[in-house]
Every structure is written in C-alpha cells, then in structure tokens.
Protein backbone atom coordinates (compact mmCIF):
# COMPACT_ATOMS: atom_id res chain seq x y z
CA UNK A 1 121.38 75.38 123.53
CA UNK A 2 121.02 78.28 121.05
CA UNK A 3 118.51 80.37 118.95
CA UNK A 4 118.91 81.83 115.91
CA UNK A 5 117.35 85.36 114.26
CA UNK A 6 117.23 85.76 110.84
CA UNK A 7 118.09 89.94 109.09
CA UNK A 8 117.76 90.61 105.33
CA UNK A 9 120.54 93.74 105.01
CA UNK A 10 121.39 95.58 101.76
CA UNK A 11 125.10 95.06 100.47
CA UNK A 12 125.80 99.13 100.41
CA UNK A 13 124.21 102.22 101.61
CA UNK A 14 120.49 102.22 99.98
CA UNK A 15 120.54 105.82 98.08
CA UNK A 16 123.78 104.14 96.31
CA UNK A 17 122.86 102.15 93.26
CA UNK A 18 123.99 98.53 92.57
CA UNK A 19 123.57 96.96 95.78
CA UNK A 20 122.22 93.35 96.59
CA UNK A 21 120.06 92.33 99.54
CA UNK A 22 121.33 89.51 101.90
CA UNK A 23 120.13 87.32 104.35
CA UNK A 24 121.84 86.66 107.18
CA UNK A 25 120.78 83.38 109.96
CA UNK A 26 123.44 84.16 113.26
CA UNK A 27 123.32 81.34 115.84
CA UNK A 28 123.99 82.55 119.29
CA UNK A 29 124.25 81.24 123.21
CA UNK A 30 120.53 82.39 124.48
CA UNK A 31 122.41 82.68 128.17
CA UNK A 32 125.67 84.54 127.03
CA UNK A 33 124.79 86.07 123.58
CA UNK A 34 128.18 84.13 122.38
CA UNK A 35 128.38 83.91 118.82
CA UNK A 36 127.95 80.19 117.81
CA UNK A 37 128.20 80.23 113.62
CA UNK A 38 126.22 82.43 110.89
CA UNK A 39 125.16 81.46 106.99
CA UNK A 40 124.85 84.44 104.74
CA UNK A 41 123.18 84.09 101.30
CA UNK A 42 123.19 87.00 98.87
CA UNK A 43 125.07 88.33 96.41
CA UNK A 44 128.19 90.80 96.84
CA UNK A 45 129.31 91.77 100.21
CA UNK A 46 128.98 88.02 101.81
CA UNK A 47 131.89 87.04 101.80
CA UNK A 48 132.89 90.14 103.98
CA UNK A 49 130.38 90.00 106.22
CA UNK A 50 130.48 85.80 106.94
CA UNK A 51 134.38 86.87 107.54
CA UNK A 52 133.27 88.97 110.11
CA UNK A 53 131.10 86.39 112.02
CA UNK A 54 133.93 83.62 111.48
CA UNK A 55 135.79 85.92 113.59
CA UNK A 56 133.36 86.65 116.08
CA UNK A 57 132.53 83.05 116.30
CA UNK A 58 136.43 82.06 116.96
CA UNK A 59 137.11 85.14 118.94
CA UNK A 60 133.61 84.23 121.31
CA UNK A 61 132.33 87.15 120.57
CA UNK A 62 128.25 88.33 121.55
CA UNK A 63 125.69 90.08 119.98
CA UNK A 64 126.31 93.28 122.12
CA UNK A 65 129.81 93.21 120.42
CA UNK A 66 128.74 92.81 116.90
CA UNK A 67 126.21 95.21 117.60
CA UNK A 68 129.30 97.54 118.84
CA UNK A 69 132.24 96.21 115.91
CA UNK A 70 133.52 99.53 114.33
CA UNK A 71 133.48 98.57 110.42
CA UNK A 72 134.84 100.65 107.22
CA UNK A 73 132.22 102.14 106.01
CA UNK A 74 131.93 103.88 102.42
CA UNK A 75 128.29 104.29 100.43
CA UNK A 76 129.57 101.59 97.69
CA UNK A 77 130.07 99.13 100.24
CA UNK A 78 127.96 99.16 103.80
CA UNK A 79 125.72 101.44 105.68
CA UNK A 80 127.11 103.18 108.46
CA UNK A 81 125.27 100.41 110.60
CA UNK A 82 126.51 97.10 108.68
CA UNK A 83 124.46 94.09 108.36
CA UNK A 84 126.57 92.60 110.63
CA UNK A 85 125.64 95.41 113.29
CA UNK A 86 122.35 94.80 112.42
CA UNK A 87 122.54 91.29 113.27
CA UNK A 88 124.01 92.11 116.90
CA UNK A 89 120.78 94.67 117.45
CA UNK A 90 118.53 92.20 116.54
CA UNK A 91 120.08 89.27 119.12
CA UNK A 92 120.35 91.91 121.69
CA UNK A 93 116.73 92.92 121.67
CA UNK A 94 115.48 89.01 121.47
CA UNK A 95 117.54 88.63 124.60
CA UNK A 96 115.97 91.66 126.18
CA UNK A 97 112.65 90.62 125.61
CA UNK A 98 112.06 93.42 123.47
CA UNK A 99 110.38 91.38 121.05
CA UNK A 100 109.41 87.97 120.69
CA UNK A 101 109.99 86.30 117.67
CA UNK A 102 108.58 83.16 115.75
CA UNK A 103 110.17 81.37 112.13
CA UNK A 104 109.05 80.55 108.98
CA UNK A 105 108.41 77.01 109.57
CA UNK A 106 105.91 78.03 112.96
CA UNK A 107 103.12 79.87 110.29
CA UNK A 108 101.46 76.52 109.48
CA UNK A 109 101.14 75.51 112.75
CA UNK A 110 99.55 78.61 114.00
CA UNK A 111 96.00 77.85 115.41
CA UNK A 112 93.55 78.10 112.08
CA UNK A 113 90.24 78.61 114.71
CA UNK A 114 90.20 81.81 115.56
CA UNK A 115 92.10 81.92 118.64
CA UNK A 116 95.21 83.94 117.36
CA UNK A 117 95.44 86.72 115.40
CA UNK A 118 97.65 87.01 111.86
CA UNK A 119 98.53 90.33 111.20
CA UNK A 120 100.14 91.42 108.10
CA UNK A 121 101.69 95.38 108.31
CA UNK A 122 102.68 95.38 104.57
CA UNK A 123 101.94 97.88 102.39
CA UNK A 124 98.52 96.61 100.06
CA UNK A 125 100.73 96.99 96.87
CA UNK A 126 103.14 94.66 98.62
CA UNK A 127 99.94 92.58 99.44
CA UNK A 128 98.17 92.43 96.54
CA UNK A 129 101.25 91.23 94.64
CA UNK A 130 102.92 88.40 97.09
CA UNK A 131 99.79 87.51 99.15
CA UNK A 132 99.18 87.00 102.72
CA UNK A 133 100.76 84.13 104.46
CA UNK A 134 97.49 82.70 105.19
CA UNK A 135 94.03 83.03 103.93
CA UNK A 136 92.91 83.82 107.27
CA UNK A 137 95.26 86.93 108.13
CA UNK A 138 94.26 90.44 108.43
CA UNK A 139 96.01 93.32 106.97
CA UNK A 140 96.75 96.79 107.89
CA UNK A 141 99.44 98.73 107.37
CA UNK A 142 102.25 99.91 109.33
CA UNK A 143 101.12 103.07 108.71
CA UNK A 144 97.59 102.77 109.62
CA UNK A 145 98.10 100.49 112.72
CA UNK A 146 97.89 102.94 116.05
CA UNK A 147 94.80 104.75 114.27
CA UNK A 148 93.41 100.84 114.03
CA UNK A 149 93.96 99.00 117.16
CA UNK A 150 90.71 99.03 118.57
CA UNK A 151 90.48 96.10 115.51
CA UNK A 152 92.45 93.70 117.44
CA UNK A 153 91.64 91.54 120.48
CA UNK A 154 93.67 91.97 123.16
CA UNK A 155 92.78 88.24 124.31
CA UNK A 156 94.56 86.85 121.52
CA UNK A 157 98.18 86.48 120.85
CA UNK A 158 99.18 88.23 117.62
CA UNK A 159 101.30 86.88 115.23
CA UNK A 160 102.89 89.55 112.95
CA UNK A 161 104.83 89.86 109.78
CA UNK A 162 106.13 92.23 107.09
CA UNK A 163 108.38 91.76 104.01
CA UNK A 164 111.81 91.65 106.03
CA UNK A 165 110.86 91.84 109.90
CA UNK A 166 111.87 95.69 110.27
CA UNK A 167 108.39 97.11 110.17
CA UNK A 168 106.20 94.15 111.53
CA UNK A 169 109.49 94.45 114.77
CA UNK A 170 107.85 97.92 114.99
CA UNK A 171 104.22 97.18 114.65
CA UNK A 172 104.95 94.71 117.79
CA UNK A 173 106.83 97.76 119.45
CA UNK A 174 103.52 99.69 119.16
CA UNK A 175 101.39 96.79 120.18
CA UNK A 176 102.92 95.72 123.13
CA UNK A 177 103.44 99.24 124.49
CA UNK A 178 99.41 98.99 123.88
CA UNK A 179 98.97 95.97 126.15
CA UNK A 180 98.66 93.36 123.68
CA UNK A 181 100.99 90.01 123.40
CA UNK A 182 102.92 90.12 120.02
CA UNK A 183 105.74 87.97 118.09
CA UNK A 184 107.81 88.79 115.15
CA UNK A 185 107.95 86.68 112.17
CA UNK A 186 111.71 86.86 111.92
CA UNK A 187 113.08 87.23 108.48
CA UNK A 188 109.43 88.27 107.08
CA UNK A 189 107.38 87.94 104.45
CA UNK A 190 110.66 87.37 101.70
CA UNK A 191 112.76 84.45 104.27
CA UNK A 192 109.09 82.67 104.63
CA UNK A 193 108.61 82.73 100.92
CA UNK A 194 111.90 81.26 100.41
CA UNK A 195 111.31 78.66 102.77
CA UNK A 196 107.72 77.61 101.66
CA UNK A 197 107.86 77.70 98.39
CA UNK A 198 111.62 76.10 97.82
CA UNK A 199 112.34 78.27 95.13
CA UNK A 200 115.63 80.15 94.37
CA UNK A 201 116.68 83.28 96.74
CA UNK A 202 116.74 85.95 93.98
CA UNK A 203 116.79 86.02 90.27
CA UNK A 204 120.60 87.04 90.43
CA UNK A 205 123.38 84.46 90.88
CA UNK A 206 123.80 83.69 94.75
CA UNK A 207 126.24 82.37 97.39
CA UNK A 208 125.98 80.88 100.33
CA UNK A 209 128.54 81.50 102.63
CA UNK A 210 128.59 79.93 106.15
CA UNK A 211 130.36 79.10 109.26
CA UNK A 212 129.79 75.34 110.11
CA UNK A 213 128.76 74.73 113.42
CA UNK A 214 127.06 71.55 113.93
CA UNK A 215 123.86 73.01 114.54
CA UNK A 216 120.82 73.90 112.86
C-alpha cells in the first residue's frame, strides 16, 4: 500500500534571482509514513534533492523526518525550509487528516450535475490566462474566500484547487474550520496542466530524476 502527494518547490530562496521551480511526487507507507521512492522534475537543484530522498528511502526514513532533516541552506541554493522539508509537511498533514487531497487524473471524474462543488482560489489574472479546470467551476479568490462563504453549500463536497496546492491547502484550512467537507487538488492548477494536456514541464531544459520503486 502507499499514497503519494505531489509539491512544486523553488530551487533557491524566492527574493534570489535565477531559480527554477520543481516538482516533486514522494511515495510513502500511509500506516508508517516510511519513505517508499520520489521522482523530481525541474531544472537545477534535482539532483540534490532526489539524493536526499534516495537516502531517506534506503535509510526508511518518514515524512516526520524529512519534514525534520537539517539541510545547508544558503539564498543561491534552498530556502531555509527545503523542498524536501516541504515534502515531509505535506505527508505529515495528509496523514493527520489535516487535509484531504485528490490528483490530477480524479478532475474528470468529478460529478458534472451539480452535486459537488469546483472551487478555484486563484487569483482572476491567473484565471483569465490558464482557465478553470472545468467549465462548470466557480472562482473566488483566496483572498476573498472567508468574506464569501455564505456562496457555498455546505451539503456538497468541495473540490478545490490553485496554481501549486499552497493556497487552495489553505482555502480548505478555512473551509473546514467553517464546517464544510473539502479536498486539495494536490500539485494544482500547473501538475494538472501538465498531466492533461501532455505537453512539456517548462519552456527550459528539464530532468527527471527518480528513485525506482516499482510503484506508481
């Protein structure tokens, strides 16, 4: 058994210039949070990062210990919390039900009558130039979402997303704390994009770096 979350991480501290976004899928043990094999795809920085999760994956490391691993740390080459810390938060807060989280391939098969809700918490400049998932999702943003609940139904399970997963994981945060049942589109807006449309991850030259499993 295992599950798998999906974080898109910058290569270097964000005020630094130069930097390159990567995605990172981490497989883990949904009983004992134990690492079970990672793919990275990005540009610089993978290849220390899928070093990292080698490790952790022959070293049976969790999520609560990548969310703890101590990593150099300098503005040209990681935030002080690294991508692979980032990865770690993200499994540990799946595993404490903190959120609950859906994929890329699930947003077809959402129910098309009306019976769930598709909320989009992108900004509309982000909206009006990548689109909504799906014709039939409603957007408001982030920002605008506590002053706007009384939009939603709580009967209906709602099905959120941003660009990268950070702000739709908080528009669930503030949803659920409001009573209503809520699941993250992990990765976002940018992984689903990826997936749907089969085109190339970035404009840049890529590489995919990954720790073979057996799985997924």
């Amino acid at each position: 058994p295992y599950r798998k979350v999906i974080t898109t991480s910058a290569s270097q501290a964000g005020y630094y210039p130069g930097g390159d976004m990567m995605t990172i899928k981490t497989l883990f043990d949904p009983g004992t949070a134990v690492i079970l094999g990672a793919q990275i795809v990005g540009g610089k920085g993978v290849d220390k990062r899928i070093d990292d999760l080698a490790n952790a994956v022959r070293f049976k490391l969790t999520g609560y210990d990548l969310q703890e691993m101590e990593l150099a740390y300098a503005p040209p080459f990681s935030s002080a919390k690294d991508p692979v810390n980032m990865a770690g938060y993200v499994i540990e807060n799946v595993r404490a039900g903190l959120v609950e989280q859906h994929h890329w391939d699930a947003v077809a098969e959402l129910p098309a009558d009306g019976s769930v809700i598709l909320l989009d918490v992108r900004t509309p400049g982000e909206v009006r130039k990548q689109g909504l998932l799906r014709s039939d999702a409603l957007h408001i943003p982030l920002d605008e979402l506590r002053g706007r609940l009384g939009e939603l139904d709580k009967g209906k399970k709602i099905y959120v997303n941003c660009y990268s997963g950070l702000r739709s994981y908080l528009a669930c945060r503030i949803l659920s704390q409001h009573g209503f049942q809520c699941s993250n589109l992990s990765g976002g807006w940018r992984f689903w994009s990826y997936n749907a449309t089969d085109r190339a991850h970035d404009a840049a030259p890529t590489h995919l770096c990954g720790v073979p499993t057996g799985k997924d």
